[in-house]
N, C-alpha and C. Protein backbone atom coordinates (compact mmCIF):
# COMPACT_ATOMS: atom_id res chain seq x y z
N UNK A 1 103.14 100.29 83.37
CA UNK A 1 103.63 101.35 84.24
C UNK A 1 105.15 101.49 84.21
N UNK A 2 105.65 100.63 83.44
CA UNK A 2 107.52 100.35 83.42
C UNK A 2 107.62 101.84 83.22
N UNK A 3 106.90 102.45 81.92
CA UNK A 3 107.81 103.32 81.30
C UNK A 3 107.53 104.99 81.86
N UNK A 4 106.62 104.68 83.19
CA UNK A 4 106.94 105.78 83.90
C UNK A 4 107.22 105.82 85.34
N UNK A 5 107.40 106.95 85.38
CA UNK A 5 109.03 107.55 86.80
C UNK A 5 108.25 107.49 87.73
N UNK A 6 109.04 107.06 88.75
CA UNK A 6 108.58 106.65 90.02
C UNK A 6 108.04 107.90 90.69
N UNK A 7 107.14 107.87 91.49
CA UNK A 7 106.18 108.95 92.09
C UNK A 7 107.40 109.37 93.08
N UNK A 8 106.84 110.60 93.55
CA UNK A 8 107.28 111.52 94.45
C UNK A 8 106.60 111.44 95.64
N UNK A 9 105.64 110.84 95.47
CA UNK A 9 104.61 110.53 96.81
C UNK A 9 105.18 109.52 97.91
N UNK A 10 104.71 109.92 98.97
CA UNK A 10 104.87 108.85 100.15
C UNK A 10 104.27 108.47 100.91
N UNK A 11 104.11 107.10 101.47
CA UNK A 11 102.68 106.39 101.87
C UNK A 11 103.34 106.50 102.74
N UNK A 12 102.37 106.57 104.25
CA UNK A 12 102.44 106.24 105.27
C UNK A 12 101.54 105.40 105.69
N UNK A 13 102.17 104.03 106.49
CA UNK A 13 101.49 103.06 107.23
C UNK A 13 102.06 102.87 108.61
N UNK A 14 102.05 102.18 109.76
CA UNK A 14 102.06 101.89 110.97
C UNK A 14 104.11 101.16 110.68
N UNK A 15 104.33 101.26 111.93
CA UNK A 15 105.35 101.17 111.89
C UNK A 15 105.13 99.54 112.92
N UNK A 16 105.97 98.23 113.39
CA UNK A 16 105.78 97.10 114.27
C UNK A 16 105.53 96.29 113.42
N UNK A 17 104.39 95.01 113.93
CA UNK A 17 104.06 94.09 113.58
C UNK A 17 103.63 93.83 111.79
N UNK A 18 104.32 93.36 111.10
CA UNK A 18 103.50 93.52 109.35
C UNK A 18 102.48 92.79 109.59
N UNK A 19 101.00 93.68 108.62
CA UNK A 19 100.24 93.03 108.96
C UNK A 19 99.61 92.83 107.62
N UNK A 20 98.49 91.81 106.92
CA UNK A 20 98.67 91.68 105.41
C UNK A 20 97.47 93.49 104.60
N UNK A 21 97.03 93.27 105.54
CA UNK A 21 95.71 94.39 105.21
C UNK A 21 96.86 95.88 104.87
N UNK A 22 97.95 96.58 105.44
CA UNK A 22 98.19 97.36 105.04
C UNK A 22 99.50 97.01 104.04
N UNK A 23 100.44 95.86 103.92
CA UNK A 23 100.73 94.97 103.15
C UNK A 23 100.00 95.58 101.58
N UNK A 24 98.87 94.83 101.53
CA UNK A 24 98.18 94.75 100.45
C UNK A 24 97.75 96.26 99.75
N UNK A 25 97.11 97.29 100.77
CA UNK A 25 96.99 98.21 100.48
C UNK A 25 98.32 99.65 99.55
N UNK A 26 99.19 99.10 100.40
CA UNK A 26 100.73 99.91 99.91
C UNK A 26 100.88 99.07 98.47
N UNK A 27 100.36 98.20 98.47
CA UNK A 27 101.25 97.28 96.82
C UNK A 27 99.97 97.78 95.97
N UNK A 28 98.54 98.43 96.33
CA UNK A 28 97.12 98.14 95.19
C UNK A 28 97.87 100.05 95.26
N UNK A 29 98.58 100.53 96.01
CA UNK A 29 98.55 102.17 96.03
C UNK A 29 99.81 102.09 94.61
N UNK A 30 100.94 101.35 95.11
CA UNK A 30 102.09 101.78 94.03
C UNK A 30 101.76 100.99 92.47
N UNK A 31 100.54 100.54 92.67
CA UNK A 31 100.21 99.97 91.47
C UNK A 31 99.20 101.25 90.37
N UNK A 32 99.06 102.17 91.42
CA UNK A 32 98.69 103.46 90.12
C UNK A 32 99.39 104.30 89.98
N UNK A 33 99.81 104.94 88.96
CA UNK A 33 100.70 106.04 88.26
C UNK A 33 101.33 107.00 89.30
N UNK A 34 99.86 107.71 89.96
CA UNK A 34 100.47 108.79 91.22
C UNK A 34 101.20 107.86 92.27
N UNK A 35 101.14 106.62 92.48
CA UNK A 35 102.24 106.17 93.55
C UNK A 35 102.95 105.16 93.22
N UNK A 36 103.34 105.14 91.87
CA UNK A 36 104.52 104.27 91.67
C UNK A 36 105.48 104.22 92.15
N UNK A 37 106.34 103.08 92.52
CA UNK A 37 107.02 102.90 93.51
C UNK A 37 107.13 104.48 94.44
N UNK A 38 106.82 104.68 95.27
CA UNK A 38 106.23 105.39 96.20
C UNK A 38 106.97 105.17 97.24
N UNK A 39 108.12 106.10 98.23
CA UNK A 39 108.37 105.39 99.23
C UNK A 39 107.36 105.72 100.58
N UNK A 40 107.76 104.50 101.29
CA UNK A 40 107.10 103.92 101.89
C UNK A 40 107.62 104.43 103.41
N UNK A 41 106.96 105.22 104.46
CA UNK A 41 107.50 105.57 105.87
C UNK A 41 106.59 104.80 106.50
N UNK A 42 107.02 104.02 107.98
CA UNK A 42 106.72 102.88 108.98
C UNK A 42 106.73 103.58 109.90
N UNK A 43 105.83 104.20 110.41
CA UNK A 43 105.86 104.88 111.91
C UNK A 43 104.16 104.96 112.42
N UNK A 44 104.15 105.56 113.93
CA UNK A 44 102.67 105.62 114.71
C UNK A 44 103.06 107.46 115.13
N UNK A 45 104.36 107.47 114.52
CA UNK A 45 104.41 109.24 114.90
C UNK A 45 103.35 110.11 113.96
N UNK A 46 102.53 110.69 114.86
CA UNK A 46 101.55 111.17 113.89
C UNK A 46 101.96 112.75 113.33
N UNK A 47 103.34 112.98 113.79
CA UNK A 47 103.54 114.40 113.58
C UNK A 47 104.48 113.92 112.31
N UNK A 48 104.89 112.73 112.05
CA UNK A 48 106.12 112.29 110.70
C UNK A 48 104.65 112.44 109.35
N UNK A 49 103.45 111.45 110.08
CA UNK A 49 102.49 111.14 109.01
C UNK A 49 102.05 112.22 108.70
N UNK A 50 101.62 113.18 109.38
CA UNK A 50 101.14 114.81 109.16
C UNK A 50 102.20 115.51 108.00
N UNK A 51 103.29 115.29 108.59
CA UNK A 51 104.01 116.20 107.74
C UNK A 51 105.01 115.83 106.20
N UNK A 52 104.90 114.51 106.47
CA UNK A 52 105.82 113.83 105.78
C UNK A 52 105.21 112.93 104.17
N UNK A 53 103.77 112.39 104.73
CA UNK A 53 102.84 111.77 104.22
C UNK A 53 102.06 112.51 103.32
N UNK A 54 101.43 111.93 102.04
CA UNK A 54 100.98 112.52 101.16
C UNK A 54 99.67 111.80 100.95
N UNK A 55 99.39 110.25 101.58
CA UNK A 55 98.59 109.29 101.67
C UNK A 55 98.83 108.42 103.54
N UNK A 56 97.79 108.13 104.26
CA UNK A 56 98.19 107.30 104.93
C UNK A 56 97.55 106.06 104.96
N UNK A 57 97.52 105.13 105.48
CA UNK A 57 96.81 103.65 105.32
C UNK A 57 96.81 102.68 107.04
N UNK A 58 95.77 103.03 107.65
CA UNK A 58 96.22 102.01 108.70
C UNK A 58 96.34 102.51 110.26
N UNK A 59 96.68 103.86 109.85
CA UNK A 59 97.18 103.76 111.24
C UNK A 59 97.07 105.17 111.36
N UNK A 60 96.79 106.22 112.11
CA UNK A 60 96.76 107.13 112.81
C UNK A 60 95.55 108.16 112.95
N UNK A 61 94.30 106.89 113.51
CA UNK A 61 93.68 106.90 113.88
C UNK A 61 91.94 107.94 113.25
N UNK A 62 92.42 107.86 111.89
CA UNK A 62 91.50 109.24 111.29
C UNK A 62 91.40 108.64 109.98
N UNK A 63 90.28 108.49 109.20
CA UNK A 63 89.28 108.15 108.24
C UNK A 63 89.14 109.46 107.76
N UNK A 64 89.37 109.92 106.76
CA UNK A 64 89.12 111.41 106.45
C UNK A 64 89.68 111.02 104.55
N UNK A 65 88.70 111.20 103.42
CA UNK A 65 89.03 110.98 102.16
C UNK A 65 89.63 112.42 101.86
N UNK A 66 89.52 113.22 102.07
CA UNK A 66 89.95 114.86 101.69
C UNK A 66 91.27 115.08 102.12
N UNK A 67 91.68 114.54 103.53
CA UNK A 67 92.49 114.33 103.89
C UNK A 67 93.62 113.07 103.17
N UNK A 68 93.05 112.37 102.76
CA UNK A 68 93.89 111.04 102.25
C UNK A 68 94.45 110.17 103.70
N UNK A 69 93.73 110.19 104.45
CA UNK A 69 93.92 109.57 105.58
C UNK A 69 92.97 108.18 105.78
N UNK A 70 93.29 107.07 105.51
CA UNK A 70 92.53 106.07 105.58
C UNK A 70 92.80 104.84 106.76
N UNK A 71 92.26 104.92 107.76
CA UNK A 71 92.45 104.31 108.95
C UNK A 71 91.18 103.13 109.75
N UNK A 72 91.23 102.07 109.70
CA UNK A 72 90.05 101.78 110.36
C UNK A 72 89.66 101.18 111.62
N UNK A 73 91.20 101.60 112.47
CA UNK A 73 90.64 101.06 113.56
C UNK A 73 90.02 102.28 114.85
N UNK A 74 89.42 103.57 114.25
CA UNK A 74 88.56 104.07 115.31
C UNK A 74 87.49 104.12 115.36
N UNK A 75 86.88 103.99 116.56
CA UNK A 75 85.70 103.90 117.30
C UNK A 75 84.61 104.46 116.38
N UNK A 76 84.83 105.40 115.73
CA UNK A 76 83.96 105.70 114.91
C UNK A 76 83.61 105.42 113.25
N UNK A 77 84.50 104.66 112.84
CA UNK A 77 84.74 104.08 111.52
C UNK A 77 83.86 102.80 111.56
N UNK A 78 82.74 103.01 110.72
CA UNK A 78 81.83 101.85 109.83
C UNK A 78 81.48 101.73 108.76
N UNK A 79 82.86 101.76 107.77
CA UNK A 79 82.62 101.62 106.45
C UNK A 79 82.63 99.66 106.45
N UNK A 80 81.50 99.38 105.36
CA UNK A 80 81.00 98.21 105.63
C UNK A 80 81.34 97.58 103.74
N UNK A 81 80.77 96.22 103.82
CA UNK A 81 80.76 95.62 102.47
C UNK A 81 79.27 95.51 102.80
N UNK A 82 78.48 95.18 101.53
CA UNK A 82 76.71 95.77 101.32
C UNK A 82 76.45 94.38 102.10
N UNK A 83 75.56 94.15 103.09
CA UNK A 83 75.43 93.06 103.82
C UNK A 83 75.01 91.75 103.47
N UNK A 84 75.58 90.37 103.37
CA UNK A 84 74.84 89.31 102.91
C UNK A 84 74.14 88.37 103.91
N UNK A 85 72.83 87.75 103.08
CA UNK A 85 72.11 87.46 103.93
C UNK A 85 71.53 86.17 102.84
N UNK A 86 71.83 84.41 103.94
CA UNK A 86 71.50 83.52 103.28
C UNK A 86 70.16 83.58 103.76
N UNK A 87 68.95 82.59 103.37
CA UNK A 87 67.76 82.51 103.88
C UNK A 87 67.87 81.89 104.97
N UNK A 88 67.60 81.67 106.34
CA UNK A 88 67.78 81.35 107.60
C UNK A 88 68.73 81.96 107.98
N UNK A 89 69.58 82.35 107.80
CA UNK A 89 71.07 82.68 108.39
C UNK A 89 71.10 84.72 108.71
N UNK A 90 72.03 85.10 109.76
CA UNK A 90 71.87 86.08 110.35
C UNK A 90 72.57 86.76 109.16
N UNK A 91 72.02 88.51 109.28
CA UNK A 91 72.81 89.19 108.19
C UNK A 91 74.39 89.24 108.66
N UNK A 92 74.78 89.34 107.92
CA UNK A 92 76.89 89.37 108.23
C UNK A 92 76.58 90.43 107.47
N UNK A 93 78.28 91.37 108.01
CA UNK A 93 78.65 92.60 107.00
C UNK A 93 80.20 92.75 107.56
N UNK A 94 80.57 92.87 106.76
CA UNK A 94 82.57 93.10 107.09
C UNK A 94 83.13 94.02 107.18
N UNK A 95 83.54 94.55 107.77
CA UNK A 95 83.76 95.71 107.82
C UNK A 95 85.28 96.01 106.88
N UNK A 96 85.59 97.43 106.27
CA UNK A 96 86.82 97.53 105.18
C UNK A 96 87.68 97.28 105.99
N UNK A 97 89.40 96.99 105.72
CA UNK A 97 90.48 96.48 106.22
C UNK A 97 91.05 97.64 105.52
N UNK A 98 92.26 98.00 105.88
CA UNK A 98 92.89 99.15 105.53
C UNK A 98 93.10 98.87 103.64
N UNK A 99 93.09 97.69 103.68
CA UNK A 99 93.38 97.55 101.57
C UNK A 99 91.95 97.98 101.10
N UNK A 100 90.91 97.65 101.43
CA UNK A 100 89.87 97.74 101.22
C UNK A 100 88.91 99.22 101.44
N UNK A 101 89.46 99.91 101.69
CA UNK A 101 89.31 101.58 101.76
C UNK A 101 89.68 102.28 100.44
C-alpha cells in the first residue's frame, strides 16, 4: 500500500475514553486502499459525524451498512458470531465489537 496516496476519507469514531475495539477497527479500515491513512475525527457530535464522516465506527448510535455507519451499542443491534456449543455446555454467541462489523 506504500506506493499509494493517502485517502481522502475520514473515519469517525467516539471521542473520551480509547477503547481497543474501535482502536482496532480504525487500523483494519486504513489498512485498505479507500482509507489509507485516513484522517481520523474523535467526537459523540453527531452533526460533525453526519457531515464530516465518510465511515463511522462505534459510536453514534446507528448500524446502518448503506449508510457506512457501524455502531454497536444500540438497543437494537444483534449482529452475532455463528453460536458455539460444547456437548453439555450452554450455547454462547458474541456479539460484533465495533472492529468486528
Amino acid at each position: 500500500l506504500s506506493h499509494l496516496p493517502p485517502s481522502t476519507k475520514i473515519i469517525g469514531t467516539h471521542s473520551g475514553t480509547f477503547q481497543a475495539d474501535e482502536a482496532l477497527g480504525v487500523w483494519l479500515l486504513r489498512q485498505l486502499p479507500l482509507y489509507r491513512q485516513s484522517t481520523v475525527i474523535r467526537t459523540r457530535d453527531s452533526a460533525v459525524l453526519d457531515e464530516k464522516c465518510d465511515i463511522v465506527i462505534d459510536v453514534g448510535g446507528v448500524y446502518d451498512h448503506e449508510k457506512l455507519r457501524y455502531d454497536h451499542h444500540q438497543r437494537g443491534y444483534d449482529e452475532r458470531f455463528a453460536p458455539k456449543k460444547k456437548k453439555g455446555d450452554e450455547e454462547r454467541c458474541t456479539k460484533l465489537s465495533a472492529s468486528g462489523l
